[in-house]
C-alpha atoms as a PDB file:
ATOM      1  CA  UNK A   1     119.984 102.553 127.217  1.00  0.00           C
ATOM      2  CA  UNK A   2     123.123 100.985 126.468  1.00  0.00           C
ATOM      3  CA  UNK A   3     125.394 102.762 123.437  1.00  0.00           C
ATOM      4  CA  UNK A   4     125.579  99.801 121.004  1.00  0.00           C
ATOM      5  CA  UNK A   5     126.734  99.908 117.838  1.00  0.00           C
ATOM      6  CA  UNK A   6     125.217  97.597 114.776  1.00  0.00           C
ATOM      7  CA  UNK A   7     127.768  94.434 114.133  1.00  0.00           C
ATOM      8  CA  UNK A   8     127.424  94.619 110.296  1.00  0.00           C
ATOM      9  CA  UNK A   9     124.746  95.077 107.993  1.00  0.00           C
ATOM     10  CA  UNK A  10     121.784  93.005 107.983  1.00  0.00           C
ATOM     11  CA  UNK A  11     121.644  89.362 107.253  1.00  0.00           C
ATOM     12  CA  UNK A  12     120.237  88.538 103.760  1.00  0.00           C
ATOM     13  CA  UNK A  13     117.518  86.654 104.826  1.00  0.00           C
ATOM     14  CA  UNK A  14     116.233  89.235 107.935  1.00  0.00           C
ATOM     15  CA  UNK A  15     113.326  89.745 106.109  1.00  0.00           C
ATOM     16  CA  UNK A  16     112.627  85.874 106.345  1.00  0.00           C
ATOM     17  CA  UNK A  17     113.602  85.754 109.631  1.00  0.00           C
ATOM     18  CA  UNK A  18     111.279  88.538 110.969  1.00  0.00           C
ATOM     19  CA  UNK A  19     107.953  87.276 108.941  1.00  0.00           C
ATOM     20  CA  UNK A  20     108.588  84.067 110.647  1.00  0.00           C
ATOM     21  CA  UNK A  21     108.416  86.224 113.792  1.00  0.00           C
ATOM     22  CA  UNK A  22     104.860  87.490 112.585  1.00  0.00           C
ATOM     23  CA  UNK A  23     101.468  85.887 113.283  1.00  0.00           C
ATOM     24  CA  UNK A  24      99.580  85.093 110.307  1.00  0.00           C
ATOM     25  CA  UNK A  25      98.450  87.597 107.438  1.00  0.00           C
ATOM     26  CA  UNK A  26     100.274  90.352 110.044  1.00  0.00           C
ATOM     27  CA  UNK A  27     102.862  91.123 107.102  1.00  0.00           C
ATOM     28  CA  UNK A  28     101.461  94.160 106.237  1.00  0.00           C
ATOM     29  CA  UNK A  29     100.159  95.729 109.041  1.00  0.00           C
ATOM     30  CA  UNK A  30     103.386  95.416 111.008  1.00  0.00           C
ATOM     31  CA  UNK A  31     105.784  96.732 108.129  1.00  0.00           C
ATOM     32  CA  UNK A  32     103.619 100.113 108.607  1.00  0.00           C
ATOM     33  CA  UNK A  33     104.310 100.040 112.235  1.00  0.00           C
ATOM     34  CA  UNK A  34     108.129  99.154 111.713  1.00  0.00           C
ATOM     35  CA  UNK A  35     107.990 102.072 109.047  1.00  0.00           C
ATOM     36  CA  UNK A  36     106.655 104.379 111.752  1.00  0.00           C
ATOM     37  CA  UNK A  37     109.324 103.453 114.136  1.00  0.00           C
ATOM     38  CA  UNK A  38     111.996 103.719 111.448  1.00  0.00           C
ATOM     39  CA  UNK A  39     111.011 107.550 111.195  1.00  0.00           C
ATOM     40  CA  UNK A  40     111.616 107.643 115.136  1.00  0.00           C
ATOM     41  CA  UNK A  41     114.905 109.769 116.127  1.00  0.00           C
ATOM     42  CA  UNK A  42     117.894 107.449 117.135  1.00  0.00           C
ATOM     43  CA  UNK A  43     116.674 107.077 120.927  1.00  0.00           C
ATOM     44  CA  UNK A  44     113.146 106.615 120.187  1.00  0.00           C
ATOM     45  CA  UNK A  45     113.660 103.723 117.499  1.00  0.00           C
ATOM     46  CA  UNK A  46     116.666 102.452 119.984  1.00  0.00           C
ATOM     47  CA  UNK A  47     113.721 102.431 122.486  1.00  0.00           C
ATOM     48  CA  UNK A  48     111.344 100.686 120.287  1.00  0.00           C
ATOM     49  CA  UNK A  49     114.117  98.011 119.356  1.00  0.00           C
ATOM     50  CA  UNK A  50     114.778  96.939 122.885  1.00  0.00           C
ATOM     51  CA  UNK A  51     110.795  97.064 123.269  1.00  0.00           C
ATOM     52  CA  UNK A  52     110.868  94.606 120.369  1.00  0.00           C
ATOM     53  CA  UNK A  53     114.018  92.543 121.540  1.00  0.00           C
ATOM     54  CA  UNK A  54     112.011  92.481 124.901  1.00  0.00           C
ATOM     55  CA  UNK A  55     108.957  90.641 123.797  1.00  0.00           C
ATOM     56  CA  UNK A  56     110.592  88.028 121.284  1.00  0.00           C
ATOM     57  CA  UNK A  57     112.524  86.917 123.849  1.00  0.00           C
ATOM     58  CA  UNK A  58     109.927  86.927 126.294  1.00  0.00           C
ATOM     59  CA  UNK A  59     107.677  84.746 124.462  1.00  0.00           C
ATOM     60  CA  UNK A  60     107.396  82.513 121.485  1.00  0.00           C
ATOM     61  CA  UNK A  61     104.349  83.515 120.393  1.00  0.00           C
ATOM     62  CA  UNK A  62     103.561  85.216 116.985  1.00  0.00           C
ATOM     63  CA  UNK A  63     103.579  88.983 117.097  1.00  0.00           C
ATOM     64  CA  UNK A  64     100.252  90.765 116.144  1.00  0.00           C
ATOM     65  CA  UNK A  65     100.654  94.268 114.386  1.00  0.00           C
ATOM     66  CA  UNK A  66      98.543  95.828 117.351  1.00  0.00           C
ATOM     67  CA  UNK A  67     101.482  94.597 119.493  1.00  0.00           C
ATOM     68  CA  UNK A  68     104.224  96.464 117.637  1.00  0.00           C
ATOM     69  CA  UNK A  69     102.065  99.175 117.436  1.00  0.00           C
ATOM     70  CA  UNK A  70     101.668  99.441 121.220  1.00  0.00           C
ATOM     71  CA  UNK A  71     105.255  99.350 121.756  1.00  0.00           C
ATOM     72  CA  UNK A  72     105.126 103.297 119.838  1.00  0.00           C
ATOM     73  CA  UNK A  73     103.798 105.150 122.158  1.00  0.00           C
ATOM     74  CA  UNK A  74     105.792 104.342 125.193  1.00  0.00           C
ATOM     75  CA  UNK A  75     108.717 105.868 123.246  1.00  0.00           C
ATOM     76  CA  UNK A  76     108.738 109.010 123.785  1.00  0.00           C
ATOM     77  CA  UNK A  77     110.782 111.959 122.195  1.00  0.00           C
ATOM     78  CA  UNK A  78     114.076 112.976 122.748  1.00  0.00           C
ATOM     79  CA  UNK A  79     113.925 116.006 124.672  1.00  0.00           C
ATOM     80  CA  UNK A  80     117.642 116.865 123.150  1.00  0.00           C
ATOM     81  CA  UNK A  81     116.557 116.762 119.906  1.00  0.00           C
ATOM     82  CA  UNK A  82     117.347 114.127 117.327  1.00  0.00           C
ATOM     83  CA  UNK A  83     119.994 111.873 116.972  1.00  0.00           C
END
């Protein structure tokens, strides 16, 4: 995975932007899987990201919760520890 380093801090309406990304009544449901991934070490929620970049731009249709949560457990742990 590429080293990249975040641009800026998020836009103020990313919250918007990602519910739009959401199917229907998915809100809740997918902020516990993003919350899981958030509590991934730095490769693992890299990992998860790309996963995530992956499948927006892959297709325009709404992302289910069970979707995000099957992009979990192909990341795997960092065998060098965190960060």
């Amino acid at each position: 995975m590429p080293d990249r380093r975040p641009a800026g801090p998020l836009p103020d309406d990313f919250a918007a932007e990602l519910a739009r990304l959401l199917a229907p009544g998915e809100a809740d449901a997918a902020a516990e899987v993003i919350a899981q991934a958030a509590r991934l070490d730095d490769r693992g929620l890299g990992e998860f990201l790309d996963r995530f970049a992956h499948r927006v731009l892959g297709s325009a249709a709404p992302i289910t919760a069970a979707e995000l949560s099957g992009l979990l457990p192909a990341v795997r742990p960092d065998p060098a520890g965190p960060g």
